[in-house]
Every structure is written in structure tokens, then in C-alpha cells.
Protein backbone atom coordinates (compact mmCIF):
# COMPACT_ATOMS: atom_id res chain seq x y z
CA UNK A 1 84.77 -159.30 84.53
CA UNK A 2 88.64 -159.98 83.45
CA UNK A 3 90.57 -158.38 80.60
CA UNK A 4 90.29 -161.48 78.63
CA UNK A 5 86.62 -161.49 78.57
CA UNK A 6 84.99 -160.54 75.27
CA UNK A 7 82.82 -157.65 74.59
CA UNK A 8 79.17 -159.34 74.23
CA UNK A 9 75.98 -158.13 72.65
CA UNK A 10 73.47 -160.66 74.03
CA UNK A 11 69.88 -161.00 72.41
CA UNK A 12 67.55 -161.34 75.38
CA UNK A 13 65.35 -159.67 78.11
CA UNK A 14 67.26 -157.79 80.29
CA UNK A 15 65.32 -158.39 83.43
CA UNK A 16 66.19 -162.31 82.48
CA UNK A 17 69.77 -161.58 81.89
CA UNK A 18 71.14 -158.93 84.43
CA UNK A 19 70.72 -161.05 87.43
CA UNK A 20 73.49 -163.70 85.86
CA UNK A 21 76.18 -160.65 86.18
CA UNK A 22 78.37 -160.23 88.87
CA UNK A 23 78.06 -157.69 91.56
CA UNK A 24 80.12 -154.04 91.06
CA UNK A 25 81.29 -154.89 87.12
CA UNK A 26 80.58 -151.86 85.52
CA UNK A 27 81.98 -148.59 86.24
CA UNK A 28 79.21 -146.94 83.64
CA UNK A 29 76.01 -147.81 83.11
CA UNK A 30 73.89 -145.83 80.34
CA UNK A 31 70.20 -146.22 80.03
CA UNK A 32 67.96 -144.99 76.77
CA UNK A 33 64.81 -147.13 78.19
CA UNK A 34 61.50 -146.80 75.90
CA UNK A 35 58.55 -145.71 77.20
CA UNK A 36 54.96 -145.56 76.29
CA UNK A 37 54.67 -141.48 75.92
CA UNK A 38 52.32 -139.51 74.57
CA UNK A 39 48.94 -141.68 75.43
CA UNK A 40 46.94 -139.16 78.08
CA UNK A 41 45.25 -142.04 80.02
CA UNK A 42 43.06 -140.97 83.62
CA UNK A 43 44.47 -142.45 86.73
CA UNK A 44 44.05 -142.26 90.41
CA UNK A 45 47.77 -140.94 91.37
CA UNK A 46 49.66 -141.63 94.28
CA UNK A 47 53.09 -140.64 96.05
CA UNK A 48 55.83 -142.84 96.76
CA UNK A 49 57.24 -142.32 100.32
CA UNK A 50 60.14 -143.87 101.89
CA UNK A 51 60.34 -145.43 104.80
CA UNK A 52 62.92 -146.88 107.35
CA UNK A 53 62.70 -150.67 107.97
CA UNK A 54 61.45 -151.29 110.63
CA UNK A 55 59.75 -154.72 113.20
CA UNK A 56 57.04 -152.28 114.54
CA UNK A 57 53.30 -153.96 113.47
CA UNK A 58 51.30 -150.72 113.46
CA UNK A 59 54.71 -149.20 111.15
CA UNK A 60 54.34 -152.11 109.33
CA UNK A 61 50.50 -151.59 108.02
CA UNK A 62 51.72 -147.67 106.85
CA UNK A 63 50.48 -144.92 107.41
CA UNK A 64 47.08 -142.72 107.30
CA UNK A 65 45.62 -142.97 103.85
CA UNK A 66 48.37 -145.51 102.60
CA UNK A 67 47.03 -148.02 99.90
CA UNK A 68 49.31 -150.95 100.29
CA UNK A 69 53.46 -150.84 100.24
CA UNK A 70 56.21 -151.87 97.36
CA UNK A 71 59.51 -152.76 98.54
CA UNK A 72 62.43 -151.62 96.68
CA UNK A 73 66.22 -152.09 96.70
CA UNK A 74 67.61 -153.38 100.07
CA UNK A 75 64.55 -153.60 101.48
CA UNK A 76 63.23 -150.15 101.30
CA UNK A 77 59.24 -149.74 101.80
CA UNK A 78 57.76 -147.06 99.44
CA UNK A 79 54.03 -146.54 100.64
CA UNK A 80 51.48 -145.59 98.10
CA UNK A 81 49.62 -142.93 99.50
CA UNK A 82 46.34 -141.89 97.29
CA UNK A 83 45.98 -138.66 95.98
CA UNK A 84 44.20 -136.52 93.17
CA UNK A 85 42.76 -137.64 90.54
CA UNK A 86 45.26 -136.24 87.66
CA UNK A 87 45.95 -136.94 83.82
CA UNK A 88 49.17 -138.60 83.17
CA UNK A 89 51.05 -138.91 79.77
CA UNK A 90 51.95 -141.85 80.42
CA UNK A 91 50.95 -144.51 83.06
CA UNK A 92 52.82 -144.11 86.45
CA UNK A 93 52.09 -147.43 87.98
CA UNK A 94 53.46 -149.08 84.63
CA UNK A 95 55.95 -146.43 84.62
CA UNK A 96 57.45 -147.62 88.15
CA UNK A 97 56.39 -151.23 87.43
CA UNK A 98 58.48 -151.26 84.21
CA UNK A 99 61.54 -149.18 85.30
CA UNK A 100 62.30 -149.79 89.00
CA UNK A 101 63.49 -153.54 88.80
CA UNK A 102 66.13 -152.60 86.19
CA UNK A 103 67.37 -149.95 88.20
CA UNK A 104 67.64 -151.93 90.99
CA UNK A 105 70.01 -154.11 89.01
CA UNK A 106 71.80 -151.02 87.72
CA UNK A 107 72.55 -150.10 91.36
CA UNK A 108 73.69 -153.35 92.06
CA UNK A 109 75.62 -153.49 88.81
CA UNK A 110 77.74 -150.34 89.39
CA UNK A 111 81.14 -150.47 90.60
CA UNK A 112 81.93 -148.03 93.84
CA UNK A 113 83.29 -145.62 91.85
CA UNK A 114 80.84 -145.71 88.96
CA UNK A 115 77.86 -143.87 87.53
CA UNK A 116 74.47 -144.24 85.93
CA UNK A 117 73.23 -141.86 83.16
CA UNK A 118 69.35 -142.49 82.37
CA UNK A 119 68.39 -140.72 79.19
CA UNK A 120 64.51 -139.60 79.22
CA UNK A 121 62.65 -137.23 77.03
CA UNK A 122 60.61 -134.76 79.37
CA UNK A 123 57.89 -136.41 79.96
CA UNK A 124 59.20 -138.60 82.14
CA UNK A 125 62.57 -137.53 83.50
CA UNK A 126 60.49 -135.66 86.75
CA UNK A 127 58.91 -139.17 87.61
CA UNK A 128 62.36 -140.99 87.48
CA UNK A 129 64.44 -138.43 89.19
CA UNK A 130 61.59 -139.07 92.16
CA UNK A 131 62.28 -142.43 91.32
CA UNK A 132 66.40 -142.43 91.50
CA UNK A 133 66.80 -140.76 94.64
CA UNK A 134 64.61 -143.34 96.80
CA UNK A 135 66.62 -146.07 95.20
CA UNK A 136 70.20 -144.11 95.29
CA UNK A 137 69.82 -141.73 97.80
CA UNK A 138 69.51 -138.35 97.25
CA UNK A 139 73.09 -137.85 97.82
CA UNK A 140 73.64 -139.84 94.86
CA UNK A 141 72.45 -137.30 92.52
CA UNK A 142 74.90 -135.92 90.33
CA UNK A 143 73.62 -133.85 87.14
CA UNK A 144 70.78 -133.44 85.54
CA UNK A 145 72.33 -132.76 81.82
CA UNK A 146 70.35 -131.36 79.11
CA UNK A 147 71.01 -132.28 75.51
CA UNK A 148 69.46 -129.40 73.29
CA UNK A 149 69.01 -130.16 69.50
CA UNK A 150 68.16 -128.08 66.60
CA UNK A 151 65.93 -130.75 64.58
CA UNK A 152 62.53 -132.40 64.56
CA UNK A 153 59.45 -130.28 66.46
CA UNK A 154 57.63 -127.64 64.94
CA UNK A 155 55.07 -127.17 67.17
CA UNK A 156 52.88 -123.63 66.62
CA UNK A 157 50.78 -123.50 69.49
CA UNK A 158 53.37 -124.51 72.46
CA UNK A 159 57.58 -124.00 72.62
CA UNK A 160 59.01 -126.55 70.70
CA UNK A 161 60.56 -129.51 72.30
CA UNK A 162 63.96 -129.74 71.48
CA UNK A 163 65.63 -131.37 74.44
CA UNK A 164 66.11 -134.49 76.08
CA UNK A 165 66.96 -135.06 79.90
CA UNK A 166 69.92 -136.97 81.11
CA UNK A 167 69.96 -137.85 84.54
CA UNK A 168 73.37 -139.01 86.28
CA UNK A 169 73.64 -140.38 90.26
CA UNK A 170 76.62 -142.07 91.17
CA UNK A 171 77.27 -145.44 93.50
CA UNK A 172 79.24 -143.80 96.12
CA UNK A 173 79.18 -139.96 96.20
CA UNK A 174 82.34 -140.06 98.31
CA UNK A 175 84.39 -142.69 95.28
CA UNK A 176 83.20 -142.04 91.77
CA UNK A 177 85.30 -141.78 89.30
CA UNK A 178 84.91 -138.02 87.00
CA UNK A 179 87.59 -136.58 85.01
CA UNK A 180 86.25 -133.53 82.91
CA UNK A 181 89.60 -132.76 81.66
CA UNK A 182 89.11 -136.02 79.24
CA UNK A 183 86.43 -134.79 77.64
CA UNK A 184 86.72 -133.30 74.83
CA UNK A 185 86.65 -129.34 74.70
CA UNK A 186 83.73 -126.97 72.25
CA UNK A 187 84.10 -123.62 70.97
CA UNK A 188 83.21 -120.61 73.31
CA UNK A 189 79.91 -118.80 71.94
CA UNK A 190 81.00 -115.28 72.51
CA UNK A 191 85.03 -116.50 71.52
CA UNK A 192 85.79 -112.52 71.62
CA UNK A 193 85.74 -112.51 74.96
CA UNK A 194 87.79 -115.02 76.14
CA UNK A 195 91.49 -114.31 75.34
CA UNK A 196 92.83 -115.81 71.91
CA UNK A 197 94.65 -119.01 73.79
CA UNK A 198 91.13 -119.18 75.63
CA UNK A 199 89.23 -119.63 71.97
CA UNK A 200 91.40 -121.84 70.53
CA UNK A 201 91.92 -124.46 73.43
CA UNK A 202 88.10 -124.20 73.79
CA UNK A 203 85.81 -124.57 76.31
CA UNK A 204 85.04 -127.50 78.93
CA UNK A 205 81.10 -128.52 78.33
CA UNK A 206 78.64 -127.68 80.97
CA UNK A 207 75.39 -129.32 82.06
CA UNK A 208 73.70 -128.11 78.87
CA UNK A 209 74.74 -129.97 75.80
CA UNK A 210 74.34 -128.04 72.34
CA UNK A 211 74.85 -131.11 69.92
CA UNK A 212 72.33 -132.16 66.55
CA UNK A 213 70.69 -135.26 65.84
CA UNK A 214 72.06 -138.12 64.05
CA UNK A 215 72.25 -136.99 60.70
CA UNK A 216 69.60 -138.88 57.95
CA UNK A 217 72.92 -138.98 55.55
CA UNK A 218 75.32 -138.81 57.65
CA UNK A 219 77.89 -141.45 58.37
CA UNK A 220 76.78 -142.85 61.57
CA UNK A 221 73.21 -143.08 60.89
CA UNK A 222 72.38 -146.93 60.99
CA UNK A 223 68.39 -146.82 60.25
CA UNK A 224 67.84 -147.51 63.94
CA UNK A 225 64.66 -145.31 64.67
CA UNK A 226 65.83 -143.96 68.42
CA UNK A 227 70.03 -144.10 67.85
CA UNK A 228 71.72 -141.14 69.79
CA UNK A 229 74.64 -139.91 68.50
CA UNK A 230 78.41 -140.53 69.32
CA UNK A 231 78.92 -137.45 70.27
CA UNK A 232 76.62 -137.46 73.24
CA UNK A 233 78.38 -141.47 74.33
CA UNK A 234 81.62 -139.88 73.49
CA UNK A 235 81.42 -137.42 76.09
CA UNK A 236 79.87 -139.48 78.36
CA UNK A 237 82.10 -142.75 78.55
CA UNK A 238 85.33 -140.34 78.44
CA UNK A 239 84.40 -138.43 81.51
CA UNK A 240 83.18 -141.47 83.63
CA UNK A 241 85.45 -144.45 82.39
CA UNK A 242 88.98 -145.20 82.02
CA UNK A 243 90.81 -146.92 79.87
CA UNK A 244 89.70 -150.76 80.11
CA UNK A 245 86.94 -150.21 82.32
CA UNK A 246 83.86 -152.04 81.63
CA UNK A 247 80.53 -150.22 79.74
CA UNK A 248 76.96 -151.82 80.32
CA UNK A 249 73.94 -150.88 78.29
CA UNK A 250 71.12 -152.84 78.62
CA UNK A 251 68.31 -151.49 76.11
CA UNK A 252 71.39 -151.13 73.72
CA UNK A 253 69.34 -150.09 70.51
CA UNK A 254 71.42 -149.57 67.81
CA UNK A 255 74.75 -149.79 69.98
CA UNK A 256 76.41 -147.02 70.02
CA UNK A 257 77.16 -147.08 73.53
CA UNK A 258 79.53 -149.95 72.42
CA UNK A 259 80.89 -148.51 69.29
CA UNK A 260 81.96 -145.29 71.24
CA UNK A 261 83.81 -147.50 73.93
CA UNK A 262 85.22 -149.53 71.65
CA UNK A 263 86.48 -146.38 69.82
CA UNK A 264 87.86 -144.96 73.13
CA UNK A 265 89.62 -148.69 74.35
CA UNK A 266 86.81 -149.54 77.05
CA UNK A 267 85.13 -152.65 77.31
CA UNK A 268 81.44 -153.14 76.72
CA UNK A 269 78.21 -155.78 77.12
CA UNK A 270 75.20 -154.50 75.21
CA UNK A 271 71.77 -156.08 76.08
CA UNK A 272 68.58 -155.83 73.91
CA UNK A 273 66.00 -157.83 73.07
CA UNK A 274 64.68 -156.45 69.65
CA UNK A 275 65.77 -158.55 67.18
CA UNK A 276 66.03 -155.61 64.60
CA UNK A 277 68.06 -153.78 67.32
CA UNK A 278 70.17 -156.75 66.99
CA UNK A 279 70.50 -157.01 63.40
CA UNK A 280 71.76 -153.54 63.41
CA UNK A 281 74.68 -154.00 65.63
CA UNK A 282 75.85 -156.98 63.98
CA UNK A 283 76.48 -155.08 61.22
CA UNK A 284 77.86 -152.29 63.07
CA UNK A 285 80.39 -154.41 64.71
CA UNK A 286 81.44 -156.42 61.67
CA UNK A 287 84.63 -154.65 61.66
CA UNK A 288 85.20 -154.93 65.27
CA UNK A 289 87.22 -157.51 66.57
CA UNK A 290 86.81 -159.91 69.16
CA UNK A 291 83.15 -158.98 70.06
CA UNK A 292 80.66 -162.14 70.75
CA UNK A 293 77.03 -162.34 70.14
CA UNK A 294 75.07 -164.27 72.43
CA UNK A 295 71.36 -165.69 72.76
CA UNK A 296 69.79 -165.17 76.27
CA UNK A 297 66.12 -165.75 77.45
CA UNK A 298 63.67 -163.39 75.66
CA UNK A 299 60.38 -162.08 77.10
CA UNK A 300 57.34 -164.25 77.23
């Protein structure tokens, strides 16, 4: 993608629309997927196990046990090898089935020196971090960021859940592009002992991010029922993005992904294909100039 290509927001399925974009455009990619939580359903589990390519028949039909193979990204074979019977919050073969095609685009997507950040709520972060190193590599893996919030739960007969789970692997480990010293700096919690230069200047973040919700009067809120705050983006897209460099979300929501990198002088294409999600951001962006909306192919 050029300079003098508009930021889009395209209305469509983003399965249907990623495989129109050109290989290596986006130096970040950030992913708030949906998922189907909280529905315990009883399911025969399995294990997904790489394994190397290979012409050998008896390789070929897997292993002791197997149940059948899925190929993934370039051609990687994940057998399915049955285990216990477990409960599940959520179902893992839709889980994969949903998720792993988009990320294979993702990977394909990313730039050499760019970066994926997949935003999960704990339920599922531990089957897509299983998930992101057979398609990435293991070497891949970057962070595993928690954002810690001080709203919503009050649950009386467990801890609370006040977190969410941001996973981050990169395209080349030995190229990506990180620069912590844009980011911008939050107060020390003990400031007294850190010198009085040290307090003021602040402190770079860490892997644990202390930031609230979007406010329910606040300025930013948009009525979109899942929107993340700029805050989170905002630290995001200035450690992992330059100046011009091109943003991708594709389940875009309420876009703030693309109001933060407008804010910051990046370049963006939001994807969604929730029509309300899209009525939101066109009256986000009203103000924002030279950003096109587009109709793409929707789910059937």
C-alpha cells in the first residue's frame, strides 16, 4: 500500500476480504476477535501436534492414536490426537475452526518487521497462545501483556476477573520493529523511591498494564458494547509503528484502532462486518479526513 492510498473501513467478512490484500502491508496487526465464552459444552478433546512435511506414506497417515490431520500455514500438518474427555468453556474445534484461517492471513499480512497483538479474555488466551506458536513459531513469541482494570466483576465466591490477555508474536524475531522509548511514560507507584527527576519523567510501562475501562460518560465512549480504550491502542501502535506505517484491524468494532493511528499520523484499514459496528465508525470518523468506506462481501 502507497502513501496516497486512503485509509478504508470496509463493511464485509474478513475471511472474504483479507485474501484481496497484498502480501507484507501491515507493520501492525491488532486483533479483538469475539468468541462464544461462557457456554460449558462436553467434548471429546484433542492435542494439536506439529509435524514436519514430509513424502513418507506411513508419516503421512500420523501417528498412534491420531484422528485425522489439519494443515495449517505453509503446509504445516497438526495431527489431532484424542484425549480425555474434558469440559470446555467454549468449543475448541470451533475455537480453532473459527480463528486459525484469519491468523493465517495475519501472518501473511505482516510486514518483516511487524507484529501481531491478539486481545483475548482468559478463557481463551491459553488455547490461542498453543495456537500462535504452531503457526509463528515459538520464536515468534514476544509478550504476553496483561491489561488489569478496576471495573465490572463482582464475583463472591471466586477472585474477580479483572484482566484481559494480550498476546504479541512478531514476523521475524531477528527484524521487528519496537521502540519503547515512544511510548508514553506512567507514574511510579512507590514515586518516593525513585529520585525526584525519576518521578517526574515517569516510568516506562511493563508487561502489566494498570489502565480503566472506557468510561460510560466519558468522552470516548461511542455505545459500542466491546470498545477498548485509546489508551491501550495508544500504547500499542506507538511502540510497534512509525510514522506512516500502515495499521490493519480486521474485527474493527467500534474503531478505535483507527482513531488512535489516525491521532498518532499512521495509516489504517479497518474490517468488520457488523453493520452497527459500522454505523459507529462512520460517525466516529466524520471529522476525519480523507478516510473511505467501502462495501465488501458479507458472510452467507
Amino acid at each position: 500500500m502507497s502513501t496516497d492510498e486512503p485509509d478504508r473501513i470496509i463493511h464485509a467478512d474478513n475471511l472474504a476480504v483479507l485474501p484481496t490484500f497484498p502480501d507484507g502491508r501491515f507493520t501492525l496487526i491488532y486483533l479483538d476477535p469475539p468468541f462464544n465464552t461462557g457456554r460449558a459444552q462436553s467434548r471429546q478433546s484433542t492435542r494439536h501436534v506439529r509435524v514436519a512435511p514430509t513424502d513418507d506414506a506411513e508419516s503421512a497417515q500420523g501417528s498412534a492414536g491420531a484422528v485425522g490431520t489439519i494443515t495449517g500455514f505453509a503446509g504445516r500438518r497438526y495431527e489431532r490426537i484424542r484425549g480425555d474427555l474434558l469440559r470446555y468453556d467454549d468449543r475448541f474445534d470451533d475455537y480453532w475452526g473459527f480463528l486459525e484461517p484469519r491468523l493465517i492471513e495475519a501472518w501473511r499480512l505482516l510486514a518483516d518487521d511487524g507484529t501481531l497483538y491478539l486481545h483475548l479474555d482468559y478463557r481463551e488466551a491459553h488455547y490461542a497462545k498453543v495456537l500462535l506458536d504452531a503457526l509463528f513459531g515459538r520464536e515468534s513469541f514476544l509478550n504476553e501483556l496483561i491489561w488489569a482494570y478496576d471495573y465490572g466483576a463482582k464475583a463472591k465466591r471466586k477472585w474477580p476477573t479483572k484482566h484481559d490477555t494480550i498476546l504479541v508474536y512478531v514476523k521475524n524475531p531477528s527484524a521487528y520493529w519496537f521502540d519503547s522509548t515512544a511510548v508514553d511514560r506512567e507514574p511510579y507507584m512507590a514515586p518516593g523511591l525513585v529520585t525526584p527527576e525519576k518521578a517526574e519523567l515517569g516510568k516506562l510501562p511493563t508487561d502489566v498494564w494498570w489502565h480503566t475501562i472506557v468510561s460510560p460518560t466519558g468522552r470516548e465512549k461511542t455505545g459500542y458494547p466491546t470498545q477498548k480504550p485509546e489508551g491501550i491502542l495508544r500504547r500499542i501502535v506507538q511502540a510497534s509503528t512509525r510514522e506512516g506505517d500502515w495499521v490493519l484491524d480486521f474485527f474493527a468494532g467500534s474503531g478505535t484502532t483507527g482513531a488512535v493511528a489516525a491521532t498518532l499520523g499512521r495509516r489504517f484499514v479497518l474490517v468488520d462486518e457488523n453493520p452497527e459496528a459500522i454505523a459507529v465508525m462512520k460517525g466516529r470518523f466524520t471529522d476525519v479526513a480523507g478516510v473511505v468506506f467501502e462495501q465488501g462481501p458479507l458472510a452467507t
